[in-house]
C-alpha atoms as a PDB file:
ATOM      1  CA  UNK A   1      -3.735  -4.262  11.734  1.00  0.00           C
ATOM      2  CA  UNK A   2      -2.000  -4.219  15.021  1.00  0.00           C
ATOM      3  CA  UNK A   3      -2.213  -1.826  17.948  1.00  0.00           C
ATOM      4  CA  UNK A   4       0.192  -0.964  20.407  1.00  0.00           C
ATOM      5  CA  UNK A   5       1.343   2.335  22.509  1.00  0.00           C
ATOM      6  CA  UNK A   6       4.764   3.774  22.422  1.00  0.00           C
ATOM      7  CA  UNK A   7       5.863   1.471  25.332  1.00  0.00           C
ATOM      8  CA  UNK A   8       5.221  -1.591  23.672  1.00  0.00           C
ATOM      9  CA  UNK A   9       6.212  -0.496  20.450  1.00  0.00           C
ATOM     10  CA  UNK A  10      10.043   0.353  22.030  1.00  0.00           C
ATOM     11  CA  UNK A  11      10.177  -2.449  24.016  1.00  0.00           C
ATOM     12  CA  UNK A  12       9.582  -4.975  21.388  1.00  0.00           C
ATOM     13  CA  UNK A  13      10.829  -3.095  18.072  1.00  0.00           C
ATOM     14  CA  UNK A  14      12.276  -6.125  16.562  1.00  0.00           C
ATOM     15  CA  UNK A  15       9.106  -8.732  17.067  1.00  0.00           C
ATOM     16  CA  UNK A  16       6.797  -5.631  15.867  1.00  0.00           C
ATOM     17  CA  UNK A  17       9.459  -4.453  12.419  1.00  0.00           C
ATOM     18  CA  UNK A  18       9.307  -8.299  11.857  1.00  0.00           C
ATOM     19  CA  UNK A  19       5.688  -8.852  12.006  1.00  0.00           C
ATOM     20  CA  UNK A  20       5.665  -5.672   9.259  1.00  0.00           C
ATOM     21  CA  UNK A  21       8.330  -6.815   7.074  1.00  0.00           C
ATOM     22  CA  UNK A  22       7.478 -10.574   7.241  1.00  0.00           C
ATOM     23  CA  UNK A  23       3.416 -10.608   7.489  1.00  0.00           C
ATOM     24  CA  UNK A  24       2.788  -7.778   6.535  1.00  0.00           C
ATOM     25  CA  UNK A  25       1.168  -5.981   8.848  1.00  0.00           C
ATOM     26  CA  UNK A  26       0.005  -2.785   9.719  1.00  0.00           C
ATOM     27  CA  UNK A  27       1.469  -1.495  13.056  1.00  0.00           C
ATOM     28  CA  UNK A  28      -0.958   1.268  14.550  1.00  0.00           C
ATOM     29  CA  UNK A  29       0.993   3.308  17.440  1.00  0.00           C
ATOM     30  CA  UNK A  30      -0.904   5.248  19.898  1.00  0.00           C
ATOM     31  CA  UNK A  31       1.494   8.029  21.538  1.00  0.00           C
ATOM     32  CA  UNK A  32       0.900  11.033  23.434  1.00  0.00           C
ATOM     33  CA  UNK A  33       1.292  13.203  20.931  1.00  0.00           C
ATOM     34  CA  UNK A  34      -0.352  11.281  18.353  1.00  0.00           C
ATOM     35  CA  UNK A  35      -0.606   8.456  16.216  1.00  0.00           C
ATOM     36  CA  UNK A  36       2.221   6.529  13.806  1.00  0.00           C
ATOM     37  CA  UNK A  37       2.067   3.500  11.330  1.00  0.00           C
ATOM     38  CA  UNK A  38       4.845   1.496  10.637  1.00  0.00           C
ATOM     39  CA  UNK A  39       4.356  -0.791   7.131  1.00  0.00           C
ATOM     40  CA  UNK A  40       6.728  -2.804   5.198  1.00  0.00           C
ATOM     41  CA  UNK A  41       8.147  -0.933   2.464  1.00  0.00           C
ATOM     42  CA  UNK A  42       6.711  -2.539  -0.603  1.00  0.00           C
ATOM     43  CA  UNK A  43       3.386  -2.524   0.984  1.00  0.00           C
ATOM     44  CA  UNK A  44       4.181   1.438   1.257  1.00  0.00           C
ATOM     45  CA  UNK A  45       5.464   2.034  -2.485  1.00  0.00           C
ATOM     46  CA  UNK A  46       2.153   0.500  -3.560  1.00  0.00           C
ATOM     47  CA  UNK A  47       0.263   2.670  -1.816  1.00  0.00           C
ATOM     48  CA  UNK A  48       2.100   5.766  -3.091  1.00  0.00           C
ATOM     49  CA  UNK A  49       1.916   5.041  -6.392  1.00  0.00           C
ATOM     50  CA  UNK A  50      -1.540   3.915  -6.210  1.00  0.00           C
ATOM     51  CA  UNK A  51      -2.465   7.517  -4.968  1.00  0.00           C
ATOM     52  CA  UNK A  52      -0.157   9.156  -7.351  1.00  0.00           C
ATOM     53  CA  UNK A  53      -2.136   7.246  -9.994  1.00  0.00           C
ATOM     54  CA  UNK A  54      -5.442   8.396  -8.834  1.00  0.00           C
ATOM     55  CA  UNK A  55      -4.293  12.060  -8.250  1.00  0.00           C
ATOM     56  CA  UNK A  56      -4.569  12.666 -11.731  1.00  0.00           C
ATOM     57  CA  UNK A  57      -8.260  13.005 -12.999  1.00  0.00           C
ATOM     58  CA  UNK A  58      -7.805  11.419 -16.619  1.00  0.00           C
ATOM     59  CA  UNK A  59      -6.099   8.477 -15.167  1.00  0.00           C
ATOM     60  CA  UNK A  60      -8.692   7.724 -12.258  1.00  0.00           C
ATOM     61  CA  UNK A  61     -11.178   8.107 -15.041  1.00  0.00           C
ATOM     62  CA  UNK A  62      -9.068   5.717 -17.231  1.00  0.00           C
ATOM     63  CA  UNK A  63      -8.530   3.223 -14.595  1.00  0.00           C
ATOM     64  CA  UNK A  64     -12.284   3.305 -13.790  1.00  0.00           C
ATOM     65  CA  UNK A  65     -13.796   2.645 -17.380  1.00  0.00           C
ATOM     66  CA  UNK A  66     -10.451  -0.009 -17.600  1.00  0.00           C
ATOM     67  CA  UNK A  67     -12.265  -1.467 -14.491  1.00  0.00           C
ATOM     68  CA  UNK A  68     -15.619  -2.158 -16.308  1.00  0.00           C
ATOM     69  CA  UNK A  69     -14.049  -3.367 -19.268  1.00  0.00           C
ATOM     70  CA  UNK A  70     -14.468  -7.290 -19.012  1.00  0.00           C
ATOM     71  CA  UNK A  71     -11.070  -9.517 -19.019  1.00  0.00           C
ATOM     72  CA  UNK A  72     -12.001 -11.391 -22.628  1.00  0.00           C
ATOM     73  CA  UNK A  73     -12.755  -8.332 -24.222  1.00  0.00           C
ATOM     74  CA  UNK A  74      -8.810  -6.617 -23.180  1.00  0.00           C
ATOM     75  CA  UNK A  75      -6.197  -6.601 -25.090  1.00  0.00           C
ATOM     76  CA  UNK A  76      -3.106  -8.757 -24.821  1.00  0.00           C
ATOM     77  CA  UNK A  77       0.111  -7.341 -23.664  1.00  0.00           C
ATOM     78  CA  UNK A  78       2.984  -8.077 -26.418  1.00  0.00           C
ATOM     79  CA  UNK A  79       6.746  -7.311 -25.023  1.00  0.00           C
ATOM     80  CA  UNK A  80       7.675  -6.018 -28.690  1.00  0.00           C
ATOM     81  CA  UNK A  81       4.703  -3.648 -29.212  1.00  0.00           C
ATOM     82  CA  UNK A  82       5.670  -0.174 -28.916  1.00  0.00           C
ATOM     83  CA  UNK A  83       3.584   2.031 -27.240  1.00  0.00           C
END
């Protein structure tokens, strides 16, 4: 994660957008009246939907016990199996 202040932020927009669409990165902003974060958009859309996931109590619970569940012991995903 990078930090910057408003200042630095405007004055090198392009260098600090590139350095969250290219590597990644977190941009932190410090301003006056508060702090931003600028992301790159995937990175952002993951996040949503990982919180939408988890917003919902029977599928955190699902995706917990799915967590403890060992790899051999899954079940293989099959394209023509309806769900």
């Amino acid at each position: 994660m990078t930090h910057t202040n408003i200042s630095n932020f405007q004055k090198y927009l392009q260098e600090y957008l590139n350095q969250a669409v290219v590597h990644n990165d977190v941009i932190h902003i410090n301003t006056e009246d508060g702090n931003a974060v600028v992301m790159n958009a995937e990175d952002y859309a993951g996040l949503v939907e990982t919180l939408r996931l988890l917003s919902t109590e029977k599928t955190a619970k699902e995706i917990l016990v799915s967590m403890k569940e060992p790899l051999q012991d899954g079940t293989v995903y099959r394209p023509d199996e309806e769900w």
